[in-house]
Protein backbone atom coordinates (compact mmCIF):
# COMPACT_ATOMS: atom_id res chain seq x y z
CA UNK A 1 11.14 78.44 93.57
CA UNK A 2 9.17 81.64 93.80
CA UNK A 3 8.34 81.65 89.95
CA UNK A 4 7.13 78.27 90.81
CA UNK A 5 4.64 79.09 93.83
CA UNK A 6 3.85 82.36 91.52
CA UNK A 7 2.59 79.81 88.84
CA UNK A 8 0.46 78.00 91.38
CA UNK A 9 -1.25 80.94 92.71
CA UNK A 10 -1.97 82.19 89.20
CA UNK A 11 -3.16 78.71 88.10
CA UNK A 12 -5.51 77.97 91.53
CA UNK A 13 -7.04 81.51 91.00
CA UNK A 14 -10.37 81.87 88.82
CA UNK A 15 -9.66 85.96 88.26
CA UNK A 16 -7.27 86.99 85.29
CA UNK A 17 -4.12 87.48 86.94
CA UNK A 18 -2.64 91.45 86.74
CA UNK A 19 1.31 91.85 85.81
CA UNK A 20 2.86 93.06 88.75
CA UNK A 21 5.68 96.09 88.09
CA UNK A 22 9.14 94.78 88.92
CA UNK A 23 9.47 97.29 92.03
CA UNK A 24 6.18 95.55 93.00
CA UNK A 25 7.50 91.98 92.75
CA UNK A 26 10.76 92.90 94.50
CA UNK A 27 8.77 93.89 97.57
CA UNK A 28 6.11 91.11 97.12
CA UNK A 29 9.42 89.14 97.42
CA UNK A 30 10.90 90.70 100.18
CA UNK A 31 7.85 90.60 102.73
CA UNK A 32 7.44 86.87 102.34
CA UNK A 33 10.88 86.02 103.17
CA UNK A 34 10.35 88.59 106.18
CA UNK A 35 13.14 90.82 105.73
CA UNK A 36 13.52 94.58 106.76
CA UNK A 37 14.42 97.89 104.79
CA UNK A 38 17.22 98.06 107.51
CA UNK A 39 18.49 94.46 107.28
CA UNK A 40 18.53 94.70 103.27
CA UNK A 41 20.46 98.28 103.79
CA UNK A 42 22.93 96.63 106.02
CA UNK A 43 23.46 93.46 104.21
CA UNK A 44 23.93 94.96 100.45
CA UNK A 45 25.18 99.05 101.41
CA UNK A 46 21.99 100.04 99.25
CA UNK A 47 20.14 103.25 101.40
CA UNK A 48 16.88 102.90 102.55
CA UNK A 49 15.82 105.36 100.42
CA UNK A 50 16.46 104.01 97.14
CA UNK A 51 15.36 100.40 98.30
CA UNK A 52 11.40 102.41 98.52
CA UNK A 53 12.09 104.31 95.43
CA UNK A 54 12.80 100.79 93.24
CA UNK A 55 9.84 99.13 95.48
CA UNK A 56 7.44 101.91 94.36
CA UNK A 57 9.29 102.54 90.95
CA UNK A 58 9.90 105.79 92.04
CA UNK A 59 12.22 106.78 88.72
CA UNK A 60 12.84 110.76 89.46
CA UNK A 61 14.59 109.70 92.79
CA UNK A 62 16.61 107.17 91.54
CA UNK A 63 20.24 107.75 89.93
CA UNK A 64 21.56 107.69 86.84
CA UNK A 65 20.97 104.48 84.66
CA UNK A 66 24.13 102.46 85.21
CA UNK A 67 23.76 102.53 89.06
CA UNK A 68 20.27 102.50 88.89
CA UNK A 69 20.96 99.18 87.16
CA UNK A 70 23.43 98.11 89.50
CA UNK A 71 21.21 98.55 92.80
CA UNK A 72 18.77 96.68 91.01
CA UNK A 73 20.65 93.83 90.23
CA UNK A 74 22.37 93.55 93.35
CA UNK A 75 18.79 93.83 95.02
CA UNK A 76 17.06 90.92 93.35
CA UNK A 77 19.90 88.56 93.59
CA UNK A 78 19.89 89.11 97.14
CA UNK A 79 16.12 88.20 97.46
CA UNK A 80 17.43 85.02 94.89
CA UNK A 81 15.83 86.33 91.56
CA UNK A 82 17.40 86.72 88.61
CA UNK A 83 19.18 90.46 88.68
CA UNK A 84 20.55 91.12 85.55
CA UNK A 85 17.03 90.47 84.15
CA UNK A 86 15.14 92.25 86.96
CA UNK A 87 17.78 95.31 86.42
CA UNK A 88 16.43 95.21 82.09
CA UNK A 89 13.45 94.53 82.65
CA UNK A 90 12.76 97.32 85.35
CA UNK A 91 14.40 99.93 83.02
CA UNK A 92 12.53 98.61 79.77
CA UNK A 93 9.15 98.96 81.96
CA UNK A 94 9.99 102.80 83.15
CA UNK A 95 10.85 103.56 79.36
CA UNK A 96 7.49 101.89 78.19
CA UNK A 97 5.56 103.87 80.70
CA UNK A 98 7.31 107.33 78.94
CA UNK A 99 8.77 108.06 82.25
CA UNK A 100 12.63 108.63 81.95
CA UNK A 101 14.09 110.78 84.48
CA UNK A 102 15.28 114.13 83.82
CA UNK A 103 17.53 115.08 85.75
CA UNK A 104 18.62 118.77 87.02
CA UNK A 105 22.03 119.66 87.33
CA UNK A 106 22.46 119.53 91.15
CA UNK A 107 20.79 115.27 90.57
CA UNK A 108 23.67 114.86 87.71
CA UNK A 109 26.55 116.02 89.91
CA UNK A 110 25.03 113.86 92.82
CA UNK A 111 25.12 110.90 90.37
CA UNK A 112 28.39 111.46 89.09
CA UNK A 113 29.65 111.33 92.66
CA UNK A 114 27.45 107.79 93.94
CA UNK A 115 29.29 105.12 93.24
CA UNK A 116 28.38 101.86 91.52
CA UNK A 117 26.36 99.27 93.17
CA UNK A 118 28.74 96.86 93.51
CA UNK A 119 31.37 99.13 95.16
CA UNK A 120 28.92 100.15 97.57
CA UNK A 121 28.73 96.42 98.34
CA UNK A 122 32.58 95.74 98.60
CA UNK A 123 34.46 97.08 102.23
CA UNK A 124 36.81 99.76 102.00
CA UNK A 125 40.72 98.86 101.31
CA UNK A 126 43.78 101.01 102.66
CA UNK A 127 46.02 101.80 99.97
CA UNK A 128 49.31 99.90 100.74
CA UNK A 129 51.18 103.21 100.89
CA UNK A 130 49.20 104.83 103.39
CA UNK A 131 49.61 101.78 105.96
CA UNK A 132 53.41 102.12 104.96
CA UNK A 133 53.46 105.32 105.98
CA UNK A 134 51.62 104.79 109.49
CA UNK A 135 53.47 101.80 110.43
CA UNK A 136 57.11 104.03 109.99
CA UNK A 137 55.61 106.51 111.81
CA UNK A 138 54.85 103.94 114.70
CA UNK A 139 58.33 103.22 114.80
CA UNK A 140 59.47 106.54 114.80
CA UNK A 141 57.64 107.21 117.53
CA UNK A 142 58.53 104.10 119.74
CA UNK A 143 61.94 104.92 119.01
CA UNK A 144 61.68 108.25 120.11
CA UNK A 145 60.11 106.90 123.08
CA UNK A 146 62.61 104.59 123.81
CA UNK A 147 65.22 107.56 123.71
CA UNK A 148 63.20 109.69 125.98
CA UNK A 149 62.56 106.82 128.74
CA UNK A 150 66.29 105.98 128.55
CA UNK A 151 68.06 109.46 128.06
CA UNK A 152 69.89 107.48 125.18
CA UNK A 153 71.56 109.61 122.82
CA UNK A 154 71.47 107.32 119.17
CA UNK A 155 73.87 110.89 117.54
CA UNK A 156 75.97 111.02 120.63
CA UNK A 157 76.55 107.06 119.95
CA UNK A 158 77.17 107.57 115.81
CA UNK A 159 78.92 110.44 116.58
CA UNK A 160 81.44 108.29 118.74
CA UNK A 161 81.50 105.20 116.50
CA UNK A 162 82.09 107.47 113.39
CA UNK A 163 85.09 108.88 115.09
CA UNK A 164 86.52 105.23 116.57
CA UNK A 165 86.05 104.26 112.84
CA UNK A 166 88.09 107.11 111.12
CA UNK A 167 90.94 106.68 113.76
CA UNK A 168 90.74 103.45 112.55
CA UNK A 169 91.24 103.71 109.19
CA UNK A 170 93.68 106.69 109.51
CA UNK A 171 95.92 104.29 111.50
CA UNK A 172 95.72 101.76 108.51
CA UNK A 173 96.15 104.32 105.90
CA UNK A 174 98.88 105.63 107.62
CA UNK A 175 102.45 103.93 106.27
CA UNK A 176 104.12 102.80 109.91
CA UNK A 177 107.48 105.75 110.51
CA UNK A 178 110.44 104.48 111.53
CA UNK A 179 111.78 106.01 114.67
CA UNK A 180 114.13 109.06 114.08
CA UNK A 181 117.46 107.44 116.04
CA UNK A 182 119.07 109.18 119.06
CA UNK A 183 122.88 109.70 118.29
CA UNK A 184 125.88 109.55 121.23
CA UNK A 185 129.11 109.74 120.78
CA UNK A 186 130.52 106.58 121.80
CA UNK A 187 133.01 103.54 120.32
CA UNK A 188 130.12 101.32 121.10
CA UNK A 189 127.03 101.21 122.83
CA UNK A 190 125.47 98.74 125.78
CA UNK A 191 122.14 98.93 126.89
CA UNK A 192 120.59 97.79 130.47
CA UNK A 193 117.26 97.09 130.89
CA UNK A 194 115.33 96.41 134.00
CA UNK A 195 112.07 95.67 133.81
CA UNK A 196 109.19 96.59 136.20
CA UNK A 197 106.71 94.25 133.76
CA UNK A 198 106.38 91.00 132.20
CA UNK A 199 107.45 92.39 128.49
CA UNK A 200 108.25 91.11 124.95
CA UNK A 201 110.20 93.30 123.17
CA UNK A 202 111.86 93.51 119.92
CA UNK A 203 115.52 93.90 119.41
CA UNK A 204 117.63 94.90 116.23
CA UNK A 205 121.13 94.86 116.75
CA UNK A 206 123.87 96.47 114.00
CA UNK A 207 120.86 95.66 111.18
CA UNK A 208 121.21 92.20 112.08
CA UNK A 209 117.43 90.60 111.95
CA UNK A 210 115.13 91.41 114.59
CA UNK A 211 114.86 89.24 117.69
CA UNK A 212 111.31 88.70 119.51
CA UNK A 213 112.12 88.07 123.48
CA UNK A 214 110.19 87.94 126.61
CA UNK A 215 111.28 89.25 129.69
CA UNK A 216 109.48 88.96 133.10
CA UNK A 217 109.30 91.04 135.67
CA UNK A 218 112.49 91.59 137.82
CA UNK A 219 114.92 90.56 134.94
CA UNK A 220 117.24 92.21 133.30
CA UNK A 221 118.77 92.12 130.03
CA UNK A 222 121.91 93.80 128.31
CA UNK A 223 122.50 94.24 124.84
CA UNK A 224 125.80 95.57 122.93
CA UNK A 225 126.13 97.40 119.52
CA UNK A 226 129.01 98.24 117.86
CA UNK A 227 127.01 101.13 115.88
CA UNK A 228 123.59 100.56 116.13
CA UNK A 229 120.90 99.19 118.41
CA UNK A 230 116.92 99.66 118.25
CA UNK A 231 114.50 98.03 121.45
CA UNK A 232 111.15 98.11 120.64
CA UNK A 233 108.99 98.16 123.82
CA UNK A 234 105.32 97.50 124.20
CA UNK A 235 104.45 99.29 127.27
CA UNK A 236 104.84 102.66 128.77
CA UNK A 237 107.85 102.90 131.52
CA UNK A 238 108.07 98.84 131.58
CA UNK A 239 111.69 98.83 132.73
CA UNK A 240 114.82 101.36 133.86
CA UNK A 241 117.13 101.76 131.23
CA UNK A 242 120.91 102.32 131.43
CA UNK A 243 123.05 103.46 128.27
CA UNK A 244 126.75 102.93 128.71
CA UNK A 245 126.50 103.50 132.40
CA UNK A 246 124.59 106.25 132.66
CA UNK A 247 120.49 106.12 133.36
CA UNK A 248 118.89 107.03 129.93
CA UNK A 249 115.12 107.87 129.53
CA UNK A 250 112.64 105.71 128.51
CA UNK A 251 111.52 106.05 124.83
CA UNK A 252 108.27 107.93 124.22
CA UNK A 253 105.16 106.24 121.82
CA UNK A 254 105.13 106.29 118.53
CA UNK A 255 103.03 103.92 116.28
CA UNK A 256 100.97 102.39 119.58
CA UNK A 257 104.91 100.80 120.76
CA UNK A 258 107.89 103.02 122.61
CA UNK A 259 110.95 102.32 120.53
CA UNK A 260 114.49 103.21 121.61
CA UNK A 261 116.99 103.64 118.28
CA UNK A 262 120.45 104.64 119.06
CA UNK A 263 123.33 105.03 117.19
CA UNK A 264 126.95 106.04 117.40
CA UNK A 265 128.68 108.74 116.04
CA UNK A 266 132.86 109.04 116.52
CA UNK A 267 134.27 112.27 115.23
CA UNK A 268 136.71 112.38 113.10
C-alpha cells in the first residue's frame, strides 16, 4: 500500500523524482504512520540509537553485518515493508557508496557480545533447572518454617520410627525360645490358678496338644500333670497361683506372654 501511494506521488509530480536511501524511506515510513523512536524501541527491543543510525545510514555506528541485517529486517517489517529486501538492499547501497565500516577492536568485541536482532525481540526464558532449583529451595524453607513455628523435631520423629521399626523386625527375625522349665520334686504336679483378670491362656499338659481357654475374672481353674505341665499366660500377675499346695510365683515375660513350665523330677 505504501509502494502504491509512492507510485502516485511520483506519477502526479512534474519534477524527476530522486531515489530515496533505504534509511531515508524507513523514516519517511515511520513519520506517516506517526510512530515514535521510543514506541519502535519498546515494541521491537531495537535501541534508539541504532534506529537514527539506520534512519540516517549512519554505517560506522552500526554493528557487525549479520545484526546489522537483522535490525534492519526486523525494522521494516514492523513499519509493513518488505525486510529481508530492505535488510539487502540497505547493505548493497552502503557497499556501492564505498563506505564499509571498519571497525576497531573495542567495536568488534562490542559486536561479538550484541546479540541478534531477533533475540533481542524474543523475552527472556528461565532455564528449567534454575526454577527447579528455586522452587526446592521454597520448600526447604517452608519446611523449616513449619519446624520452627511448631518446635517439631522431623530427626527426633525418624529417629523414633527407625528404632520402633528395628524392634520390629528383630522380634520377627528372632526364632520364638521355648521357656527353660522349672523342676520340683514331686510324684505329680497340680496347679491352682486364680485369676484377678478376664484371661485366655494356653495349656499343655504331659505333651498332650495345647488347649486355648478363657477364664474370667474371679474363676479358678486346676490342672494336674503326671510329669509335665506348661500355662501360658497373657498378662502380667493375672491370677494367684498355687503348686501342689503351696503359693508359687507368677511366671516372668518372655516372648511378649508369661509362661509357667514345670516338670517333675523323682530321685532315684
Amino acid at each position: 500500500m505504501i509502494k502504491d501511494t509512492m507510485r502516485g506521488q511520483e506519477k502526479t509530480t512534474g519534477e524527476p523524482s530522486v531515489p530515496q536511501s533505504i534509511g531515508q524511506r524507513l523514516q519517511r515510513v515511520r513519520e506517516e504512520k506517526g510512530i515514535s523512536y521510543e514506541q519502535v524501541s519498546q515494541d521491537t527491543k531495537i535501541s534508539i540509537g541504532n534506529l537514527k543510525s539506520m534512519e540516517n545510514n549512519a554505517y560506522q555506528k552500526l554493528p557487525a553485518d549479520t545484526f546489522t541485517k537483522g535490525l534492519l529486517a526486523l525494522y521494516a517489517e514492523y513499519l509493513g515493508l518488505d525486510g529481508p529486501e530492505m535488510a539487502i538492499k540497505f547493505l548493497q547501497q552502503r557497499n556501492a557508496e564505498g563506505k564499509n565500516p571498519v571497525q576497531t577492536p573495542k567495536e568488534t568485541f562490542r559486536d561479538s557480545q550484541t546479540l541478534s536482532a531477533k533475540r533481542l525481540a524474543e523475552p527472556s526464558h528461565i532455564p528449567s533447572s534454575t526454577v527447579a532449583v528455586i522452587i526446592l529451595c521454597l520448600i526447604v524453607l517452608s519446611f523449616t518454617a513449619f519446624c520452627l513455628y511448631t518446635g517439631w523435631n522431623p530427626f527426633n520423629f525418624i529417629t523414633d520410627k527407625t528404632k520402633t521399626l528395628s524392634s520390629t523386625v528383630l522380634e520377627t527375625i528372632q526364632p520364638t525360645q521355648e521357656p527353660k522349665p522349672e523342676v520340683v520334686e514331686a510324684e505329680s504336679l497340680q496347679l491352682e490358678a486364680a485369676f484377678h483378670l478376664d484371661s485366655p491362656v494356653e495349656v499343655t499338659i504331659d505333651n498332650q496338644t495345647p488347649v486355648k481357654e478363657l477364664y474370667t475374672k474371679g474363676t479358678k481353674a486346676i490342672w494336674n500333670a503326671k510329669h509335665e505341665i506348661l500355662v501360658v499366660f497373657p498378662h502380667p500377675d493375672s491370677a494367684e497361683i498355687v503348686l501342689n499346695g503351696s503359693p508359687h510365683h507368677f511366671p516372668s515375660q518372655q516372648n511378649n506372654s508369661y509362661p509357667l513350665h514345670i516338670q517333675t523330677f523323682r530321685p532315684e
